[in-house]
N, C-alpha and C. Protein backbone atom coordinates (compact mmCIF):
# COMPACT_ATOMS: atom_id res chain seq x y z
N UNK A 1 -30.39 -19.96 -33.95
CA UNK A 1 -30.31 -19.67 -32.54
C UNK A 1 -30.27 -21.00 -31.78
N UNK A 2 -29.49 -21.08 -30.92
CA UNK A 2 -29.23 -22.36 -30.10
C UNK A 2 -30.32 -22.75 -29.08
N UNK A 3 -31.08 -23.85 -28.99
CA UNK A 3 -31.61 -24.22 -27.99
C UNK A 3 -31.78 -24.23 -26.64
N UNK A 4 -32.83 -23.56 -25.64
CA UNK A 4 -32.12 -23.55 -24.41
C UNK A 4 -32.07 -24.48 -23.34
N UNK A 5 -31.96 -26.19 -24.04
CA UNK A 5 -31.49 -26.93 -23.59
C UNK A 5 -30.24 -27.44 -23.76
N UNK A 6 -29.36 -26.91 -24.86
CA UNK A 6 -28.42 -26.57 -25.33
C UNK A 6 -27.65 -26.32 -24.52
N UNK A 7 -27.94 -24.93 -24.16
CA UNK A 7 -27.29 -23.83 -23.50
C UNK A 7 -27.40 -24.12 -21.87
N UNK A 8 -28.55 -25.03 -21.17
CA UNK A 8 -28.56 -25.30 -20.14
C UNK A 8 -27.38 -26.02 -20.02
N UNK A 9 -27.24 -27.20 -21.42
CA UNK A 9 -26.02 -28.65 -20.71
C UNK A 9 -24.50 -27.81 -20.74
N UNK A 10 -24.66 -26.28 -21.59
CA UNK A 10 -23.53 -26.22 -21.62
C UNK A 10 -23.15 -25.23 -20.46
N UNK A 11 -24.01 -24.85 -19.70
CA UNK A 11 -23.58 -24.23 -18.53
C UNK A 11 -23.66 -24.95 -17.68
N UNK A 12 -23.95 -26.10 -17.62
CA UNK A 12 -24.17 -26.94 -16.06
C UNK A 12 -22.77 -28.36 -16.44
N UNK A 13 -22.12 -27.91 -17.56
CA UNK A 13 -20.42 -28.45 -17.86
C UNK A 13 -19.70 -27.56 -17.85
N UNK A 14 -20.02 -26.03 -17.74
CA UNK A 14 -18.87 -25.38 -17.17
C UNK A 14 -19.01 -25.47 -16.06
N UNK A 15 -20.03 -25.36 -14.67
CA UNK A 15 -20.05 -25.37 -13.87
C UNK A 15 -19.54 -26.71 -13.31
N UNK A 16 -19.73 -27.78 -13.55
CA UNK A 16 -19.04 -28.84 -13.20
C UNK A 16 -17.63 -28.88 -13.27
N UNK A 17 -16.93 -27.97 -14.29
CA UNK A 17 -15.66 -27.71 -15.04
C UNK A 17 -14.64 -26.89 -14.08
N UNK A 18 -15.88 -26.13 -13.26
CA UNK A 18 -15.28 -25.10 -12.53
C UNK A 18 -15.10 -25.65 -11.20
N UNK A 19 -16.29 -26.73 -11.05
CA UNK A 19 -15.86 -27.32 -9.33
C UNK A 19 -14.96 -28.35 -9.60
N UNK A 20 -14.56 -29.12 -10.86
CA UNK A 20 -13.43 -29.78 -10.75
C UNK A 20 -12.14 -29.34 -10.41
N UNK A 21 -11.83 -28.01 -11.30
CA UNK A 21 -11.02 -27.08 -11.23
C UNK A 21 -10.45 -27.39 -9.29
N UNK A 22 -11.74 -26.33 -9.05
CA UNK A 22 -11.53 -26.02 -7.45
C UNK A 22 -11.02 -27.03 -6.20
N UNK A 23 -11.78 -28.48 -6.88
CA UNK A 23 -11.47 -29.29 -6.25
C UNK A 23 -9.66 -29.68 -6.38
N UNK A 24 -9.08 -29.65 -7.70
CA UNK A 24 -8.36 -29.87 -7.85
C UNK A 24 -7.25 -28.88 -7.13
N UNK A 25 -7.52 -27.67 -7.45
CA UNK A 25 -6.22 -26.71 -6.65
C UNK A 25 -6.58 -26.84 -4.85
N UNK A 26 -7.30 -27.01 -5.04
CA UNK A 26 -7.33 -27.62 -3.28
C UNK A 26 -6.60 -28.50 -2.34
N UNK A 27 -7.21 -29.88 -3.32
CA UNK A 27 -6.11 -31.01 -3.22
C UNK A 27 -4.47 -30.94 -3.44
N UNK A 28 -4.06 -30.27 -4.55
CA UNK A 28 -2.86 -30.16 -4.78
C UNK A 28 -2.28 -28.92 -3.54
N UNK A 29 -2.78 -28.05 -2.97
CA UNK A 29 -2.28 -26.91 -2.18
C UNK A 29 -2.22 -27.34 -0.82
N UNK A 30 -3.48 -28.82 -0.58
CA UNK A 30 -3.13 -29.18 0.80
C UNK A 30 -1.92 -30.56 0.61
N UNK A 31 -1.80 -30.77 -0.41
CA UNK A 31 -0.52 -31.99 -0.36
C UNK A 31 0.73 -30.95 -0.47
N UNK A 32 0.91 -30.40 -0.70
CA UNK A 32 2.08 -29.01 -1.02
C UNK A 32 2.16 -28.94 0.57
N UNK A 33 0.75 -28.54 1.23
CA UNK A 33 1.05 -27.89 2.42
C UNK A 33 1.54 -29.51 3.78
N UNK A 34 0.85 -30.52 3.17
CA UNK A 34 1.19 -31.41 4.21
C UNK A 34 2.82 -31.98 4.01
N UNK A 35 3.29 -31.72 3.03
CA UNK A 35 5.17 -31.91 2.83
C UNK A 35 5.90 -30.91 3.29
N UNK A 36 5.04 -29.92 3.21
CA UNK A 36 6.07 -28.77 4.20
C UNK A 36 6.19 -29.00 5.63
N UNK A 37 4.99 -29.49 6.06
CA UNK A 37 5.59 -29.75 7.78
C UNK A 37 5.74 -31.09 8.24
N UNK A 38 6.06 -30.64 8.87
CA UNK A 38 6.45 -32.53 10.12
C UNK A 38 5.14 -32.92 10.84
N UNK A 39 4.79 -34.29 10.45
CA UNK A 39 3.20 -34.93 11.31
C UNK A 39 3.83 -34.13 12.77
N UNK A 40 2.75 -34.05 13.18
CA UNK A 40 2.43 -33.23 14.25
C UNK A 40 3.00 -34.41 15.57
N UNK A 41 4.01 -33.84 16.43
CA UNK A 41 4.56 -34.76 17.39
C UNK A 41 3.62 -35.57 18.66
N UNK A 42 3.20 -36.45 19.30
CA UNK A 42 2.41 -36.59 20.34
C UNK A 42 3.53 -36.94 21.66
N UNK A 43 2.82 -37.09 22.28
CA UNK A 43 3.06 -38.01 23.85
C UNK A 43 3.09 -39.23 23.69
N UNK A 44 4.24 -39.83 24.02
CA UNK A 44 4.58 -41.16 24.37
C UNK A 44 3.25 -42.44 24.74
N UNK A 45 2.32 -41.54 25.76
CA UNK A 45 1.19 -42.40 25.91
C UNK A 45 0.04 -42.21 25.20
N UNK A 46 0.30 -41.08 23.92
CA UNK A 46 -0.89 -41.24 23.23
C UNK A 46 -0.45 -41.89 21.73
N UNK A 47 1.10 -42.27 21.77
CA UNK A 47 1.33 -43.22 20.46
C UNK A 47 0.56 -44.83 20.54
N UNK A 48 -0.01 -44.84 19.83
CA UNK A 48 -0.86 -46.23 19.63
C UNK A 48 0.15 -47.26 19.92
N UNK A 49 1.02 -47.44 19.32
CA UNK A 49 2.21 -48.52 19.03
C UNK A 49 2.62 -48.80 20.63
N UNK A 50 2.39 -47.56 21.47
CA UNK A 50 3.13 -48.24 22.88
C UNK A 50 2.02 -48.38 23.81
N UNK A 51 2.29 -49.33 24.50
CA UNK A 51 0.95 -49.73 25.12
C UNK A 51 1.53 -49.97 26.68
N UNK A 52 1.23 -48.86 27.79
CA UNK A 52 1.58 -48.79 29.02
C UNK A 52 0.88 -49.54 29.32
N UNK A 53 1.88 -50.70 30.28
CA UNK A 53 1.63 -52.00 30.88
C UNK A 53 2.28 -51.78 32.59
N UNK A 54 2.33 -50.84 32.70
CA UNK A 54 3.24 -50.41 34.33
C UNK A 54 2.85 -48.88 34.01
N UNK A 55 2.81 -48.70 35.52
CA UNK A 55 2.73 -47.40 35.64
C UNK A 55 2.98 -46.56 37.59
N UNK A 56 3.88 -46.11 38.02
CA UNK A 56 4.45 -45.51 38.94
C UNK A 56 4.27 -44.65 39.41
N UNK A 57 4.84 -43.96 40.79
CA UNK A 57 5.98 -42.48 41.00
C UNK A 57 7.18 -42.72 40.05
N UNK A 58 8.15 -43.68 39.87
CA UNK A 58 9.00 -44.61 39.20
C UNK A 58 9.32 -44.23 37.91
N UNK A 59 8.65 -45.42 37.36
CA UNK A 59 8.76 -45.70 36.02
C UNK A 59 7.44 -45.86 35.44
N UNK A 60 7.86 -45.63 34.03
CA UNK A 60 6.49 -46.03 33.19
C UNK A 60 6.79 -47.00 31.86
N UNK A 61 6.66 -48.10 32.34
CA UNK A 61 6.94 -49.44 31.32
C UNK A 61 5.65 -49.98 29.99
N UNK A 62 6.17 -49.31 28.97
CA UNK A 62 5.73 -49.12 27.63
C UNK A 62 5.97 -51.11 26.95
N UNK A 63 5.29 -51.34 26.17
CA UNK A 63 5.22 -52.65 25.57
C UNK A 63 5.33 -51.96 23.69
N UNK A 64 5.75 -52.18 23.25
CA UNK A 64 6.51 -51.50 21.70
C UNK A 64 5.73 -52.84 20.66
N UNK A 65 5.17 -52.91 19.89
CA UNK A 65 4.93 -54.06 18.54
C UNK A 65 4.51 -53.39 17.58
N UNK A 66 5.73 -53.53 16.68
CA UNK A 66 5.46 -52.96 15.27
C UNK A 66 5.66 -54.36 14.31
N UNK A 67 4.42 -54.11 13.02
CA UNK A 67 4.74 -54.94 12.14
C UNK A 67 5.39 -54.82 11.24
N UNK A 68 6.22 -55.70 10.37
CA UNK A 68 7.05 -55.51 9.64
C UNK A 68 7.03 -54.20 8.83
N UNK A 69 7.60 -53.44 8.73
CA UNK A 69 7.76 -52.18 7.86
C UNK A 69 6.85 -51.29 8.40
N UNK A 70 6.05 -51.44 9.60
CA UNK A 70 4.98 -50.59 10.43
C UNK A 70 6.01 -49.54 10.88
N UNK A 71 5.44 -48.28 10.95
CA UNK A 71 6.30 -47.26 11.43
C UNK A 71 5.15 -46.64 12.32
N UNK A 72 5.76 -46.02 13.96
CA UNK A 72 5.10 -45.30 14.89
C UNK A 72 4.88 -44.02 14.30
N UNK A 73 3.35 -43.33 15.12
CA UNK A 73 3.73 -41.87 15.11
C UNK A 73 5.28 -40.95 15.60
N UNK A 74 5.52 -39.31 15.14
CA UNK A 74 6.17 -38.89 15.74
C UNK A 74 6.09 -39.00 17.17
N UNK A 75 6.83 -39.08 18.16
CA UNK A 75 6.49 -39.09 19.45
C UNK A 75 7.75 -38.38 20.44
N UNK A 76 7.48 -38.60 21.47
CA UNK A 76 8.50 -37.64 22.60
C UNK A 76 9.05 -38.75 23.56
N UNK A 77 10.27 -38.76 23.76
CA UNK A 77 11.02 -39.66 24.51
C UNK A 77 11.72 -38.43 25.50
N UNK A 78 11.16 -38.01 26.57
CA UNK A 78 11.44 -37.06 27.58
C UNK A 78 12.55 -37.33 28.68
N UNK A 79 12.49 -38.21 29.10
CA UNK A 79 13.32 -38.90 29.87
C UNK A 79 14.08 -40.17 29.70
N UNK A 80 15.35 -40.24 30.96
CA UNK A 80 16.21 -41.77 30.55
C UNK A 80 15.22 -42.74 30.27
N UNK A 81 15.40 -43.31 29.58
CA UNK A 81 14.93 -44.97 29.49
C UNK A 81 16.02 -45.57 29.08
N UNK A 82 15.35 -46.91 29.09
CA UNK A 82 16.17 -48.16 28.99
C UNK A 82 15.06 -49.06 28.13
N UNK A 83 15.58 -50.15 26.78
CA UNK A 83 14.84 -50.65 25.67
C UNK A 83 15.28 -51.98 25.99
N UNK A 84 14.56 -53.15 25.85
CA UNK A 84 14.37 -54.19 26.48
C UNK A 84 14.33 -55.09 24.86
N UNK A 85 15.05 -56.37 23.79
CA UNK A 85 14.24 -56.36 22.80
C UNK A 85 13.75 -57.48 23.18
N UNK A 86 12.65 -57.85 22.72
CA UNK A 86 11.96 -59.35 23.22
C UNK A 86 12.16 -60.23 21.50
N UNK A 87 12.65 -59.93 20.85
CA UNK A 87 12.54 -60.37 19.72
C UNK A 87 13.54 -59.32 18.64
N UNK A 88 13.99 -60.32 17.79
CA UNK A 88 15.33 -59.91 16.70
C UNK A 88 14.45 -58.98 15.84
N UNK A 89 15.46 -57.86 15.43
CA UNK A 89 14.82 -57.00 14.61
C UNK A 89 15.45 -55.51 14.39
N UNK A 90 15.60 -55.21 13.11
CA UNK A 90 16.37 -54.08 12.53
C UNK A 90 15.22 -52.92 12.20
N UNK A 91 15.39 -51.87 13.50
CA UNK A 91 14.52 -50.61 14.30
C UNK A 91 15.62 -49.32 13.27
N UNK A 92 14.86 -48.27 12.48
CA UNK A 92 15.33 -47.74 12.14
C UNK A 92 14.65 -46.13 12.67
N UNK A 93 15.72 -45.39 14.28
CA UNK A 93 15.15 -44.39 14.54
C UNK A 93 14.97 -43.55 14.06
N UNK A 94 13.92 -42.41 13.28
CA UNK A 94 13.84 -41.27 12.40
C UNK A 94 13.59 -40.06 13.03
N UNK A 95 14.49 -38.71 13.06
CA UNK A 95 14.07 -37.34 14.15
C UNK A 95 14.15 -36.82 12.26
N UNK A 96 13.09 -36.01 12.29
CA UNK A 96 12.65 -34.90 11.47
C UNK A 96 13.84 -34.37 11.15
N UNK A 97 14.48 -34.42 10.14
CA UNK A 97 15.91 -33.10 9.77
C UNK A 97 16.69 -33.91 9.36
N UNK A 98 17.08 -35.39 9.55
CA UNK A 98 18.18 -36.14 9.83
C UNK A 98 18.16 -37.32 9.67
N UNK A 99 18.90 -38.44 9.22
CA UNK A 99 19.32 -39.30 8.39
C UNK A 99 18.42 -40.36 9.48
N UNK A 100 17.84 -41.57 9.10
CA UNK A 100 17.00 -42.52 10.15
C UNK A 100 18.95 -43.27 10.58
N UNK A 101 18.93 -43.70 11.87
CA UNK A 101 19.44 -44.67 12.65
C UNK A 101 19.39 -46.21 12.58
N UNK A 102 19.83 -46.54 12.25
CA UNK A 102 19.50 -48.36 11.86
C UNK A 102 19.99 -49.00 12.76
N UNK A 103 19.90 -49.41 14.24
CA UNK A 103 19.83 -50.11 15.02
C UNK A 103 19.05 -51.79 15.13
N UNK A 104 20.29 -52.81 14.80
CA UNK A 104 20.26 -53.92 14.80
C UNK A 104 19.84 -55.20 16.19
N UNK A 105 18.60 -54.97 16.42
CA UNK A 105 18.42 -56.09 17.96
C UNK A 105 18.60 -57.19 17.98
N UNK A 106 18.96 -58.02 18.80
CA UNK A 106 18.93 -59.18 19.19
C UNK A 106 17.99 -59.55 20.09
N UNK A 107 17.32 -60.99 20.31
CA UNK A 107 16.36 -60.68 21.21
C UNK A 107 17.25 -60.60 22.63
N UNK A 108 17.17 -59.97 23.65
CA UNK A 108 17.46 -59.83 24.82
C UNK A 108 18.39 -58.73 25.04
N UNK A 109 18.40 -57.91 23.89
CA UNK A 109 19.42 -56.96 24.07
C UNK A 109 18.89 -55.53 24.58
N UNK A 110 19.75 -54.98 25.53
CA UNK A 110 19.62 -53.97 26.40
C UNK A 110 20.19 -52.47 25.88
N UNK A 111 19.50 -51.69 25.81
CA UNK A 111 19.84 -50.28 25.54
C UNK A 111 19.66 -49.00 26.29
N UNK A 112 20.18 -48.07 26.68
CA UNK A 112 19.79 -46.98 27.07
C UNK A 112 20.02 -45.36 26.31
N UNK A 113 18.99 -44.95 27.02
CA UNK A 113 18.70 -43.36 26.05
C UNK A 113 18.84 -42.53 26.95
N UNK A 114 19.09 -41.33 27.31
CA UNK A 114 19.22 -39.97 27.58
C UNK A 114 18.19 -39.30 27.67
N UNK A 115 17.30 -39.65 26.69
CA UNK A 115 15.82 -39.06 26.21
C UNK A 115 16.24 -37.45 25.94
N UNK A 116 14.84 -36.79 25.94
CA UNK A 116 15.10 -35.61 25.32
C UNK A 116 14.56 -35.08 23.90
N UNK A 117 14.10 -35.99 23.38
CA UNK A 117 14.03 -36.04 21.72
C UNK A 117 12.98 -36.32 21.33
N UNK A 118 12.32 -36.11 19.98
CA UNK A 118 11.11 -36.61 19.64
C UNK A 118 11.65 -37.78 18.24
N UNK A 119 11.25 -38.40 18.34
CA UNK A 119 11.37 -39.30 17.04
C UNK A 119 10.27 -40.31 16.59
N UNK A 120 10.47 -41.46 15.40
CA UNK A 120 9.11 -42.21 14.96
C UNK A 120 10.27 -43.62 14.62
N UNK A 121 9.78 -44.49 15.10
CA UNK A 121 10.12 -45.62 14.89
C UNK A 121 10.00 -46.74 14.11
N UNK A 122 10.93 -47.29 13.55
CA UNK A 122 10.19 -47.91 12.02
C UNK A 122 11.06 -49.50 12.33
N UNK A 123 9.84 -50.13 11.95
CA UNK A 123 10.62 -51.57 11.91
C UNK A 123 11.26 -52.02 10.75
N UNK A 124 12.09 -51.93 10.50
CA UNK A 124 13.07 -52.01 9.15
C UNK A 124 12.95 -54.15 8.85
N UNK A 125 12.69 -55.03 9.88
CA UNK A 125 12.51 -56.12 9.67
C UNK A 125 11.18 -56.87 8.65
N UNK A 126 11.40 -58.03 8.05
CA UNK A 126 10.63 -58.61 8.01
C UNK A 126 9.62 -59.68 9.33
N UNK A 127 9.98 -59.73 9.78
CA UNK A 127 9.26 -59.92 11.21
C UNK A 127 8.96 -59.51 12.43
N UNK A 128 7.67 -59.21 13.38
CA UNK A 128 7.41 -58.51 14.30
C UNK A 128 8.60 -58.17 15.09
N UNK A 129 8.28 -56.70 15.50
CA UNK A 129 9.08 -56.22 16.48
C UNK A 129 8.73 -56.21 17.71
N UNK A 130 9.01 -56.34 18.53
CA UNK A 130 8.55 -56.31 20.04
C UNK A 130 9.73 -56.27 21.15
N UNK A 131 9.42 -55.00 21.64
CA UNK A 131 10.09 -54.15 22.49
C UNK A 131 10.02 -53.67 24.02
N UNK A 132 10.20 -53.76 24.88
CA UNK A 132 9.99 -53.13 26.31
C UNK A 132 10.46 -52.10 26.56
N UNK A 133 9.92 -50.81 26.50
CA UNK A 133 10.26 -49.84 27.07
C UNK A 133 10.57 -49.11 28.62
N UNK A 134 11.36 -49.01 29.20
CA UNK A 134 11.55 -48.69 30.70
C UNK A 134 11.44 -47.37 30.81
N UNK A 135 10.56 -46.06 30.81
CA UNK A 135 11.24 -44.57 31.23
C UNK A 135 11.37 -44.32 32.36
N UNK A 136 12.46 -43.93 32.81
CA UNK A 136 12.34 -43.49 34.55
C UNK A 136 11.85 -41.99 34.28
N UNK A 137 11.26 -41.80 35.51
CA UNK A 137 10.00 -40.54 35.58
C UNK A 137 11.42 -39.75 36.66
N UNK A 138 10.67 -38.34 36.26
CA UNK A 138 11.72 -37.93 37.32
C UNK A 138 11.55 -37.49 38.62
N UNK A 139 12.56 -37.83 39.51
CA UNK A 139 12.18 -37.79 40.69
C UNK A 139 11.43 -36.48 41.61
N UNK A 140 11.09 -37.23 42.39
CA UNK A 140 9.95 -36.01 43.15
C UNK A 140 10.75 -35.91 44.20
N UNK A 141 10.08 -34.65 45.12
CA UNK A 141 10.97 -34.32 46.46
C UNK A 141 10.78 -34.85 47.51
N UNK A 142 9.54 -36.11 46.98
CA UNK A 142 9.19 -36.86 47.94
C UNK A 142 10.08 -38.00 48.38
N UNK A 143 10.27 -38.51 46.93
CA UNK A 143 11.23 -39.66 46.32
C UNK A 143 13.07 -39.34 46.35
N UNK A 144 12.93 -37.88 46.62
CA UNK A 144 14.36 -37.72 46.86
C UNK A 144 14.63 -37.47 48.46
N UNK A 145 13.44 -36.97 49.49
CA UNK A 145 13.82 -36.73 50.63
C UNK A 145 13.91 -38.17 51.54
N UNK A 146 13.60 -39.22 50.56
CA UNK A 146 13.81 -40.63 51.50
C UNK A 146 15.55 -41.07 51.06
N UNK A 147 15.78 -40.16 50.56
CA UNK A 147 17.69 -41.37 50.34
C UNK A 147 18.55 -40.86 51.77
């Protein structure tokens, strides 16, 4: 007849056996579940990477620095802007569904957007990126009854 210290180690290694188990289909069902969706999109002023340095009725002038191969959260680009580069650097734009954009800067080079879109921004360079963001806000009826 087996010992019932025996029989204690061998139930307190299935039980260990069984929370490994658990632990394990857990982990694997929430990585399953975090590839099925898209990081969750934010607001422009709650992406870390942009750092509002102006702020209006107007415009709202964003400051952009990513480090080399640093990529932004998803985020929302709602309105026109205009991209300012302060420094050389190959920006590769990524929207959920669709191939990233590889946009080549120069420093001083000028761009404009349409907005509308959510996307995440990736510095495809080996050296800092740094960017000025311009969004024009849209106008109020305050701002339109003075033209």
């Amino acid at each position: 007849m087996p010992r019932r210290s025996t029989i204690r180690a061998c139930s307190a290694f299935r039980v260990r056996c069984a929370a490994l188990i658990a632990l394990l289909v857990l982990s694997i069902s929430l990585s399953v579940r975090a590839q099925s969706h898209p990081p969750a999109v934010v607001e422009i002023t709650d992406e870390p990477h942009h750092v509002l340095v102006l702020s209006n009725e107007r415009v709202r002038v964003f400051r952009l620095k990513l480090a080399p191969h640093e990529v932004t959260l998803p985020h929302r680009h709602q309105n026109f802007y205009a991209y300012l580069s302060l420094l050389p650097a190959t920006i590769g734009n990524e929207v959920h569904g669709r191939q990233p954009v590889i946009t080549q800067l120069d420093a001083g080079d000028l761009h404009t957007s349409k907005g509308g879109f959510n996307l995440a921004e990736r510095n495809e360079s080996s050296e800092l990126a740094e960017v000025i963001v311009i969004e024009v806000l849209k106008q109020t009826a305050r701002a339109s009854a003075r033209r």
